[in-house]
C-alpha atoms as a PDB file:
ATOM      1  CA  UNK A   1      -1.341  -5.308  15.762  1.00  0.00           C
ATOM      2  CA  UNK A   2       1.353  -3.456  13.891  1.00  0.00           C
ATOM      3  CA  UNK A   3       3.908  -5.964  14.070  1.00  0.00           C
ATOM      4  CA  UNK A   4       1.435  -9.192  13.303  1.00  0.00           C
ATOM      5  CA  UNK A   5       0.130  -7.496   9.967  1.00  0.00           C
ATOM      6  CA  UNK A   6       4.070  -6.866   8.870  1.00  0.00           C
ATOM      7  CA  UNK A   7       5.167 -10.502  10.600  1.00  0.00           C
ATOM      8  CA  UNK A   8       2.407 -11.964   8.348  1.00  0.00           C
ATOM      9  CA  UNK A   9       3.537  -9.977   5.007  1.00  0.00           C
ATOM     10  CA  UNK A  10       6.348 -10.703   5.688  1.00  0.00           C
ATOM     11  CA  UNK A  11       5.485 -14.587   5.622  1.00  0.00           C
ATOM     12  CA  UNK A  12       3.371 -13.929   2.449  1.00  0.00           C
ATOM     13  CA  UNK A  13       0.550 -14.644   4.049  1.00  0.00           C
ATOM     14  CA  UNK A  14      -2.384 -14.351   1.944  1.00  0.00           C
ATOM     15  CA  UNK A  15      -3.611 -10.843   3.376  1.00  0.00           C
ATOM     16  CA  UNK A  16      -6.581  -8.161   1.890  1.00  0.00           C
ATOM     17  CA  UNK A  17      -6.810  -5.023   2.106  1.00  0.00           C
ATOM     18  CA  UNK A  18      -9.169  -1.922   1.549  1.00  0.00           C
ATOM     19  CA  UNK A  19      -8.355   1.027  -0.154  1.00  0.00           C
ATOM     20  CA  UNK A  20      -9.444   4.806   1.108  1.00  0.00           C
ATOM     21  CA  UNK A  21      -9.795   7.322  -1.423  1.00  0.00           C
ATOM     22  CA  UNK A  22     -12.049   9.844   0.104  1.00  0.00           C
ATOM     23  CA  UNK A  23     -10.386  11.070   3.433  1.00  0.00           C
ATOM     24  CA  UNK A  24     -13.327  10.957   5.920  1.00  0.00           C
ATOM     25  CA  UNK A  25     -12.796   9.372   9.236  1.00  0.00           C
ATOM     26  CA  UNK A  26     -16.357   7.965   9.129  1.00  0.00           C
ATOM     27  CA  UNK A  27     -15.734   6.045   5.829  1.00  0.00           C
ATOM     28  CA  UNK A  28     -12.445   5.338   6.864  1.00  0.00           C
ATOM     29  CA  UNK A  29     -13.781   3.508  10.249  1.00  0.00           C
ATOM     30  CA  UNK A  30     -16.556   2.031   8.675  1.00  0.00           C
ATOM     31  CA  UNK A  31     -14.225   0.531   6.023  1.00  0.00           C
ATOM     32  CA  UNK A  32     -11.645  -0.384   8.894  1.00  0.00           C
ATOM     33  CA  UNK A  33     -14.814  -1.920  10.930  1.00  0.00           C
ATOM     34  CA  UNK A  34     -15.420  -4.800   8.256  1.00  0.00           C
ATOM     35  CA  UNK A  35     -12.405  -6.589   9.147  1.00  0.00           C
ATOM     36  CA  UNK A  36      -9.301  -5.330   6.445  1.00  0.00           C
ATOM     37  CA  UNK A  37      -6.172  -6.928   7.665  1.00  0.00           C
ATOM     38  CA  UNK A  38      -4.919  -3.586   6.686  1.00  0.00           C
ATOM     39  CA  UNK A  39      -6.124  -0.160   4.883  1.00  0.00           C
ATOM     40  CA  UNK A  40      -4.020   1.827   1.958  1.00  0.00           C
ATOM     41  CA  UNK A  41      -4.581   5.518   2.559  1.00  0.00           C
ATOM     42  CA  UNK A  42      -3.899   7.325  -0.662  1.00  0.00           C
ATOM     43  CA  UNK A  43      -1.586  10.637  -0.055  1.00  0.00           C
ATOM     44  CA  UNK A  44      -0.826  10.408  -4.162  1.00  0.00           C
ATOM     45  CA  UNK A  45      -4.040  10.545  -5.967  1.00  0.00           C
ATOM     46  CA  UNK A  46      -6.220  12.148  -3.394  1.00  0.00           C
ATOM     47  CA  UNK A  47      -7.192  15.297  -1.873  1.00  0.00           C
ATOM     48  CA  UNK A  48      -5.495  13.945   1.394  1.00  0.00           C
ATOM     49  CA  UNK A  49      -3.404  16.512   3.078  1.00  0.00           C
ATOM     50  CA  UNK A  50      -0.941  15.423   6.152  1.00  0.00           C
ATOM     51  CA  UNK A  51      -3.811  16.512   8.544  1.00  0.00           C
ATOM     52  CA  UNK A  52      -6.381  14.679   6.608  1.00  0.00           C
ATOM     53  CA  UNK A  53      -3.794  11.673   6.634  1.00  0.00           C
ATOM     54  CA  UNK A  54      -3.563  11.946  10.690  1.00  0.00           C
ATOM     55  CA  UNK A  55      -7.063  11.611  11.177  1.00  0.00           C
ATOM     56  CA  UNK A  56      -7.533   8.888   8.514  1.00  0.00           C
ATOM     57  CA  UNK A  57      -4.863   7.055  10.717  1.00  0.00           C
ATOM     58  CA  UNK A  58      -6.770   7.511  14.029  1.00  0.00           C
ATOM     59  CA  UNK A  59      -9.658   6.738  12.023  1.00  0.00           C
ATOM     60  CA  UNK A  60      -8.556   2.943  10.566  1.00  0.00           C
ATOM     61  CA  UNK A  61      -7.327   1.889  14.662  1.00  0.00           C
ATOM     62  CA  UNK A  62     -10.613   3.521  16.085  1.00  0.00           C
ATOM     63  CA  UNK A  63     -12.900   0.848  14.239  1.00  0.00           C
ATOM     64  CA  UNK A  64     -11.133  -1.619  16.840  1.00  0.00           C
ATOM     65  CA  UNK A  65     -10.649  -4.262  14.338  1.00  0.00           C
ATOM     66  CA  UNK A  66      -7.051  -5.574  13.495  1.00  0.00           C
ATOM     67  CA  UNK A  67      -6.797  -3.310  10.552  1.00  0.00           C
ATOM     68  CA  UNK A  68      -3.690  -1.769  10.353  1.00  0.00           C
ATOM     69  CA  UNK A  69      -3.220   1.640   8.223  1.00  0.00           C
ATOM     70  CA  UNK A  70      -0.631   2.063   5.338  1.00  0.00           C
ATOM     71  CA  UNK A  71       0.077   5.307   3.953  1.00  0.00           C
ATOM     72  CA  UNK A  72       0.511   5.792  -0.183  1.00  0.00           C
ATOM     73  CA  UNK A  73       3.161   9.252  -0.314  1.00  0.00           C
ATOM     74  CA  UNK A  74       3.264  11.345  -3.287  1.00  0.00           C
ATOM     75  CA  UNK A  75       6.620  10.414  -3.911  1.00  0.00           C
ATOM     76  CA  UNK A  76       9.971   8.727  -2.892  1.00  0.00           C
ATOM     77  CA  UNK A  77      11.014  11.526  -0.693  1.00  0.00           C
ATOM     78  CA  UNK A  78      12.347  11.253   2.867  1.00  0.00           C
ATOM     79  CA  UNK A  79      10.819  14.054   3.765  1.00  0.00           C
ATOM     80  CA  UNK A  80       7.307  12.890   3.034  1.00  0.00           C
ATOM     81  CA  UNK A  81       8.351   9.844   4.665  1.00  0.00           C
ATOM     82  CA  UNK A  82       9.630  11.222   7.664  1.00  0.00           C
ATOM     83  CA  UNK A  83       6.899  12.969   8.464  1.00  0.00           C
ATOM     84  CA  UNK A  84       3.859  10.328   7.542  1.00  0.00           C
ATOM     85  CA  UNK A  85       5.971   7.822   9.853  1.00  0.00           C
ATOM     86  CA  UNK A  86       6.031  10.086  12.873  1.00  0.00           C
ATOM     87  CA  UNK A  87       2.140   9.743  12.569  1.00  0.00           C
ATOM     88  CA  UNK A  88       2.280   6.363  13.460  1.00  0.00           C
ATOM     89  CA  UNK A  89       0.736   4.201  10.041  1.00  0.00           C
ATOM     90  CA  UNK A  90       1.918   0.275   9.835  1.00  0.00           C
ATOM     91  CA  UNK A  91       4.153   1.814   6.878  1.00  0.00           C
ATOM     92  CA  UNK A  92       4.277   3.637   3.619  1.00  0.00           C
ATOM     93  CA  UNK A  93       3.512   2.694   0.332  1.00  0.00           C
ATOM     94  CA  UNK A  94       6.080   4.362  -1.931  1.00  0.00           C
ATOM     95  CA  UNK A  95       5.245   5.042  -5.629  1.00  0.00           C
ATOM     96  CA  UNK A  96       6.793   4.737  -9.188  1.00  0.00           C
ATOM     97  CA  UNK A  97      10.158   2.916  -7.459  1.00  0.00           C
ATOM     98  CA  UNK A  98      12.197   2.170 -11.167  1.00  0.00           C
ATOM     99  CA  UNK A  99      15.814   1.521  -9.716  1.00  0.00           C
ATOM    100  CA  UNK A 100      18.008  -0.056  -7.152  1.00  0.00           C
ATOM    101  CA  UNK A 101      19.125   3.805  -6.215  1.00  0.00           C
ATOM    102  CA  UNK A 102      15.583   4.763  -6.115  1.00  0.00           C
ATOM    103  CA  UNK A 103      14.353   1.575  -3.483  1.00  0.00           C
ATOM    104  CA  UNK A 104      17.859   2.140  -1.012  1.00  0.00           C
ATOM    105  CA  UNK A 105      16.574   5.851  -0.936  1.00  0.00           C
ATOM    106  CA  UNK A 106      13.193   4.261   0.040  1.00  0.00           C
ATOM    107  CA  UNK A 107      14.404   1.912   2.871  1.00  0.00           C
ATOM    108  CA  UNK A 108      16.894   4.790   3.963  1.00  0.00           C
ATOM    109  CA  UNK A 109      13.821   7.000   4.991  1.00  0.00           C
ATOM    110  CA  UNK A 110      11.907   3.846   6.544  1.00  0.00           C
ATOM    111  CA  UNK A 111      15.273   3.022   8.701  1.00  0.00           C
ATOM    112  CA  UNK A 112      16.658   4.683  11.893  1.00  0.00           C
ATOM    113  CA  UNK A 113      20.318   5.530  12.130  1.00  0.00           C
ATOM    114  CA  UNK A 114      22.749   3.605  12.185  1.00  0.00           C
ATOM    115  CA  UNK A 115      21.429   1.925   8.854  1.00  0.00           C
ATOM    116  CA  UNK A 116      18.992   4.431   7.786  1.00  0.00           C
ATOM    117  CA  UNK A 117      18.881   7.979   8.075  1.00  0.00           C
ATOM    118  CA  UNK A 118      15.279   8.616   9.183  1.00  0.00           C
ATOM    119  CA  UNK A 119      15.253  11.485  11.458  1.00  0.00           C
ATOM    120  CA  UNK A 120      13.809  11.164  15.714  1.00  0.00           C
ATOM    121  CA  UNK A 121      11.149  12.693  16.970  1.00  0.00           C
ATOM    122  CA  UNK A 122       8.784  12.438  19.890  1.00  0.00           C
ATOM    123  CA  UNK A 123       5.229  12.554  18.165  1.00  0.00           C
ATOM    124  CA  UNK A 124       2.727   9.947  17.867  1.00  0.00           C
ATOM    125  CA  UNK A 125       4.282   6.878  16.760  1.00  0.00           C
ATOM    126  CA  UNK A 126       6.384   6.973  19.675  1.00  0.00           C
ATOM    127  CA  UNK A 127       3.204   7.922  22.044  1.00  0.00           C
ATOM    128  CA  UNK A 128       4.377  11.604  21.969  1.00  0.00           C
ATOM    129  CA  UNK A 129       7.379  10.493  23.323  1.00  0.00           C
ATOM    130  CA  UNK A 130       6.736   8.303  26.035  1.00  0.00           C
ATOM    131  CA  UNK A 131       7.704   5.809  24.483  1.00  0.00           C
ATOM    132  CA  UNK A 132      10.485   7.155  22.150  1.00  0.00           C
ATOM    133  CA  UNK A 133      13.741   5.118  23.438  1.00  0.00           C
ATOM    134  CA  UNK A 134      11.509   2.141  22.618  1.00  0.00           C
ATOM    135  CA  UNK A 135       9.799   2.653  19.227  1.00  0.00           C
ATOM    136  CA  UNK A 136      13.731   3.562  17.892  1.00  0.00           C
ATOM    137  CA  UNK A 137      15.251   0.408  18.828  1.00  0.00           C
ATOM    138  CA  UNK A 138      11.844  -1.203  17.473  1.00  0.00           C
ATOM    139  CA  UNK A 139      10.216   1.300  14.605  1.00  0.00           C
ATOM    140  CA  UNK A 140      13.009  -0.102  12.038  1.00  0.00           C
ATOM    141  CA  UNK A 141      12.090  -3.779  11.743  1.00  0.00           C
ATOM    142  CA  UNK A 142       7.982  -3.119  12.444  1.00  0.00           C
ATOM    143  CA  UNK A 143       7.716  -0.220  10.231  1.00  0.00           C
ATOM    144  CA  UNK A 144       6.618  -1.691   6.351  1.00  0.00           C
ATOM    145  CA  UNK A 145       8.439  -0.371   3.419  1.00  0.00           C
ATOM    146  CA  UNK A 146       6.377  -1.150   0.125  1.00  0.00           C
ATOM    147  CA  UNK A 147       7.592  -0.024  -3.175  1.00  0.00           C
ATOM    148  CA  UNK A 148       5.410   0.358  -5.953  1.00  0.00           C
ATOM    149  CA  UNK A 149       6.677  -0.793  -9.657  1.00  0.00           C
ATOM    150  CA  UNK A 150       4.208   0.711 -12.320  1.00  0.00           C
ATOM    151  CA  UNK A 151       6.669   1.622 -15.074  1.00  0.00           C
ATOM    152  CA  UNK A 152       8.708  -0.653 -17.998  1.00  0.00           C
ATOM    153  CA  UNK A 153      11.648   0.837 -16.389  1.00  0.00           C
ATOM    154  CA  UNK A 154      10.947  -0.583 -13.087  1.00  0.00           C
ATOM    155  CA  UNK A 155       9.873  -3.936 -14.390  1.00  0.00           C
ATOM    156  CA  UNK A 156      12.916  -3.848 -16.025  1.00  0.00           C
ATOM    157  CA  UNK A 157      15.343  -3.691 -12.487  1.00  0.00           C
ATOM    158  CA  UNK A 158      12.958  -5.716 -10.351  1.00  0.00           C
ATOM    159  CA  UNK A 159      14.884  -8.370  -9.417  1.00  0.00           C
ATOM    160  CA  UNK A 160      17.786  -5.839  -8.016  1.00  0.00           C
ATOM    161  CA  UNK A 161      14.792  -3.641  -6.194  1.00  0.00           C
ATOM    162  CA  UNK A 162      13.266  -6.626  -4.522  1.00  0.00           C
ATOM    163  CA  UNK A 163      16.930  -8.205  -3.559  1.00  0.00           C
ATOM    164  CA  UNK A 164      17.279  -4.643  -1.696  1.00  0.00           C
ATOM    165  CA  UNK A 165      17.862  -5.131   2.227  1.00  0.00           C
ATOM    166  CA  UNK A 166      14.836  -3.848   3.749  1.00  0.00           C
ATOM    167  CA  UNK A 167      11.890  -4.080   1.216  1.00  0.00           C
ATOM    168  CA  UNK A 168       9.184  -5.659   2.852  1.00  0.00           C
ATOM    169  CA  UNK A 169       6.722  -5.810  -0.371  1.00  0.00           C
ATOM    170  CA  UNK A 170       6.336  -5.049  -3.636  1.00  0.00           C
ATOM    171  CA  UNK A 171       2.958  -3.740  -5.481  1.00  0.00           C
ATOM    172  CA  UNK A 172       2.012  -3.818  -9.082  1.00  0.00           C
ATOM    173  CA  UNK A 173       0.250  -0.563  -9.866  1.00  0.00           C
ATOM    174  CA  UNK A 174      -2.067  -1.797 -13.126  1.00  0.00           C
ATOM    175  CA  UNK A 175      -2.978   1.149 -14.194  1.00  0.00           C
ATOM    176  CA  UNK A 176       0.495   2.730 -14.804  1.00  0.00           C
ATOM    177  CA  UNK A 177       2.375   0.060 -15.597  1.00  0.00           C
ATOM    178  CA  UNK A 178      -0.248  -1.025 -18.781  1.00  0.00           C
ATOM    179  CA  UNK A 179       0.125   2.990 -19.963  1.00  0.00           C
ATOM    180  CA  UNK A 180       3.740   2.507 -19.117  1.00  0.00           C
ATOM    181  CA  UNK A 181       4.368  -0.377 -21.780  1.00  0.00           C
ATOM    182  CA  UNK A 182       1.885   1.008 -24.089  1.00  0.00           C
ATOM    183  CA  UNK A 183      -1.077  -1.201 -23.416  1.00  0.00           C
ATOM    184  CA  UNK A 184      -3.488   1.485 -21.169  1.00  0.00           C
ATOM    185  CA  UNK A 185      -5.858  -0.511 -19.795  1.00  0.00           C
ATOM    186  CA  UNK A 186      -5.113  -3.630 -21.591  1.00  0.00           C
ATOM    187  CA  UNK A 187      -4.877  -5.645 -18.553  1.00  0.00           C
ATOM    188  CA  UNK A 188      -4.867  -9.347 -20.722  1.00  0.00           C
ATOM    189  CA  UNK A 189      -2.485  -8.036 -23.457  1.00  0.00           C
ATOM    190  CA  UNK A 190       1.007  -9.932 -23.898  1.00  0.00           C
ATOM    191  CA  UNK A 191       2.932  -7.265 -22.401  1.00  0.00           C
ATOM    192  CA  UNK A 192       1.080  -6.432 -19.462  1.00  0.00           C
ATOM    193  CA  UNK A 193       1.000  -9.902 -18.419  1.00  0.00           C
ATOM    194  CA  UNK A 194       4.822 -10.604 -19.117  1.00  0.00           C
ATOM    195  CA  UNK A 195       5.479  -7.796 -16.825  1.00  0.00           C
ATOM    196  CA  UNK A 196       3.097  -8.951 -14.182  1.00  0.00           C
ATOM    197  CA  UNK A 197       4.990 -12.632 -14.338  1.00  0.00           C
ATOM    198  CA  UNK A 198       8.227 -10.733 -14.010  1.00  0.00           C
ATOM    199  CA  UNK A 199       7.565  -8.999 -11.095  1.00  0.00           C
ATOM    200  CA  UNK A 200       5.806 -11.927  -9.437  1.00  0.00           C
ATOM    201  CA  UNK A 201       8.904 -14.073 -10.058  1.00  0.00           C
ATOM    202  CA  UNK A 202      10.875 -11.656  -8.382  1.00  0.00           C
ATOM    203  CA  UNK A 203       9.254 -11.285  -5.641  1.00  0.00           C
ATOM    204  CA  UNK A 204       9.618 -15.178  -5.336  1.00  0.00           C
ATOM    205  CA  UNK A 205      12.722 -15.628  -6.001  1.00  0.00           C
ATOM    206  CA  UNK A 206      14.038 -12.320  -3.221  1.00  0.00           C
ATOM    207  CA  UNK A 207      11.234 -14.134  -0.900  1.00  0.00           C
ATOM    208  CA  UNK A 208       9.685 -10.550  -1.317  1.00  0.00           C
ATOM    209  CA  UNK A 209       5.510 -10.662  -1.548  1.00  0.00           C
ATOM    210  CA  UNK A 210       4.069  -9.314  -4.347  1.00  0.00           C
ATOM    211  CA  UNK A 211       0.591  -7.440  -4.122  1.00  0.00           C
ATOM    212  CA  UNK A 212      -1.701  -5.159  -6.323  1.00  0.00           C
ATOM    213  CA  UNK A 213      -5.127  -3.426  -6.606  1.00  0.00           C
ATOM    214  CA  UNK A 214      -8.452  -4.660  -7.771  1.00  0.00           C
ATOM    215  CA  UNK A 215     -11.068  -1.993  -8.392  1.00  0.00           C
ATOM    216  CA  UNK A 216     -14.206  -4.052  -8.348  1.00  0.00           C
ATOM    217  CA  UNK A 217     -15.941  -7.141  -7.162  1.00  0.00           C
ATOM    218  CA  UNK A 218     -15.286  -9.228 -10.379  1.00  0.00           C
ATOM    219  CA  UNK A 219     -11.348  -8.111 -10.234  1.00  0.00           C
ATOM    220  CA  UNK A 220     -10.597  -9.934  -6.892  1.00  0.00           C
ATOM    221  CA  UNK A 221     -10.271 -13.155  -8.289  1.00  0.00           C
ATOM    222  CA  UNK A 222      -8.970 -11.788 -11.675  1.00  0.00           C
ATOM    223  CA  UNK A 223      -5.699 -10.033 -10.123  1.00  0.00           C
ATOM    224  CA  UNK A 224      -5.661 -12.851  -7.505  1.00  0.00           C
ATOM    225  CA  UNK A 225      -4.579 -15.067  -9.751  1.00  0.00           C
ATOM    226  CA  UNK A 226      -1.972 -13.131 -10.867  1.00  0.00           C
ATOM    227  CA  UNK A 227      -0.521 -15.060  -8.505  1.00  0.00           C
ATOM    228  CA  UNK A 228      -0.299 -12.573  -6.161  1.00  0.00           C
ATOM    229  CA  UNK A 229       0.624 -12.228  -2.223  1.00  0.00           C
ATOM    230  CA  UNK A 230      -1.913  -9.912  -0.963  1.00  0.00           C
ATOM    231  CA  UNK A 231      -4.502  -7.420  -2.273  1.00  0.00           C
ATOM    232  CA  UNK A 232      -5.997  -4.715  -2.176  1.00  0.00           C
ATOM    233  CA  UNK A 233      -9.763  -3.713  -2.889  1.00  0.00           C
ATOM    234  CA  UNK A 234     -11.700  -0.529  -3.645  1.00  0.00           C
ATOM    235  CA  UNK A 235     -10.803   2.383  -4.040  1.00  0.00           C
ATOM    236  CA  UNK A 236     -13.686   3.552  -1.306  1.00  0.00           C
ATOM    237  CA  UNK A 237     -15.175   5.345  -4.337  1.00  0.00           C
ATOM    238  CA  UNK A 238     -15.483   2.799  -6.528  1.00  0.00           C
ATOM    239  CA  UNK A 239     -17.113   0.779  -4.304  1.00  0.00           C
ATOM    240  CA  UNK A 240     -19.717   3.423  -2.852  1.00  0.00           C
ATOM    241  CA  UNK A 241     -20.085   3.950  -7.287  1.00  0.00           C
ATOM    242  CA  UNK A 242     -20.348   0.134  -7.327  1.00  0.00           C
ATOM    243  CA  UNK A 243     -23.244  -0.297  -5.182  1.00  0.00           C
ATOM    244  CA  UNK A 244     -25.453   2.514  -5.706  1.00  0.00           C
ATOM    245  CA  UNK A 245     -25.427   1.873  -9.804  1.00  0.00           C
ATOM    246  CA  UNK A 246     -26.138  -1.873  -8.473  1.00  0.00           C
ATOM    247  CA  UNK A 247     -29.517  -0.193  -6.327  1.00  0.00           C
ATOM    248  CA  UNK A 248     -30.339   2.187  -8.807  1.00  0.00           C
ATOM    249  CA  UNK A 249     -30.301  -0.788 -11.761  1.00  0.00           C
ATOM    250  CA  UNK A 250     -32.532  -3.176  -9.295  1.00  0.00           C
ATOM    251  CA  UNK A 251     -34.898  -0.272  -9.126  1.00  0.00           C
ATOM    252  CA  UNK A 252     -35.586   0.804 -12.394  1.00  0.00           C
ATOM    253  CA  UNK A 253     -35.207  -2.887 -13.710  1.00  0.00           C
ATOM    254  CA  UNK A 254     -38.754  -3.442 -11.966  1.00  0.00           C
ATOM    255  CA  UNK A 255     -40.204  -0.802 -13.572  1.00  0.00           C
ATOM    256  CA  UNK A 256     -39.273  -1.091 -17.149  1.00  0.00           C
END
């Protein structure tokens, strides 16, 4: 399943995702149950600790679906990677990525010896090593290493971080990036689009896909047409928020 989710990034296929926020394996299989061609699990934002993260993981490939999970780290360090690969996630997601320096440390972490330095270990994405010889000679080219550009800086070197061997994807975080370029939230301002066409046009021209986050029902189409590769919806919270103000305004709209 691993390998068809990255095989089909990889071909820019158009792919959706959810986006898990709360860290409960019920929500998280639920979520995973609908049909996501993959899940974002968010170790930045989140009260998500490494254990939480594990069982978030076992969570997503319970539901039985083809939903693969990707895991958001804190930050670009190879540590963090290191040790969210060896739980065995489709990839990582890696934040705030603003240089050339800063994506070859990404891919470094994401990449076995001899052209990475991620460290070996026997846990569970190499079936607690049963299946260790294997998952080296294979973990390299299935594991997914997205980089996240969210800042003027990174907008700025895109085109060298998406020409960088061994990025599989690029993501526009919205939120930073508009704050980033002085335009908080202004998601239609000149600026914020600019840098949106930028990065997209990167990502085209590296044969990179591009993806991002939409936060509510009426944002799909909105960010879709970005001109985006793939995207991803939710967070969880905002769509549990999303429906019950959606009940709770049926409700009292009858009485009124």
């Amino acid at each position: 399943m691993t390998d068809d989710v990255a095989t089909r990034l990889r071909d820019r296929d158009p792919l959706a995702g959810c986006w898990l926020s709360i860290g409960h394996p019920a929500s998280a299989e639920l979520l995973a149950g609908v049909g996501y061609d993959f899940a974002v699990l968010d170790g930045e934002h989140t009260e998500m600790t490494l254990s939480a993260l594990a069982t978030v993981v076992r969570a997503v490939e319970a539901a039985g679906t083809d939903t693969v999970p990707i895991v958001r780290i804190s930050s670009n360090d190879p540590t963090e990677v290191k040790r969210v690969l060896d739980l065995g996630p489709a990839g990582v997601m890696i934040p705030a990525v603003e240089t050339v320096a800063g994506a070859e440390r990404a891919v470094d972490a994401c990449t076995y010896r001899p052209q990475g330095r991620r460290g070996i270990a026997g846990y569970r994405a190499a079936d607690y090593g049963a299946n260790l010889r294997e998952y080296v000679e294979s973990g390299s080219e299935e594991v997914l290493t997205i980089l996240q550009i969210e800042s003027a800086t990174g907008v700025e070197n895109v085109a060298e971080i998406a020409a960088v061997e061994g990025v599989d994807a690029l993501f526009i975080g919205p939120v930073d990036l508009s704050a980033s370029l002085g335009a908080f939230g202004e998601y239609e301002s000149a600026a914020f689009r600019d840098a949106v066409d930028r990065i997209v046009a990167a990502g085209d021209e590296a044969e990179v896909p591009v993806g991002t986050l939409a936060t509510s029902r009426d944002e799909v189409a909105v960010r879709d047409d970005w001109g985006v590769d793939y995207l991803a919806m939710g967070p969880d919270l905002a769509m549990l928020a999303e429906s019950a103000r959606d009940c709770l305004s049926t409700y009292r709209g009858r009485h009124e």
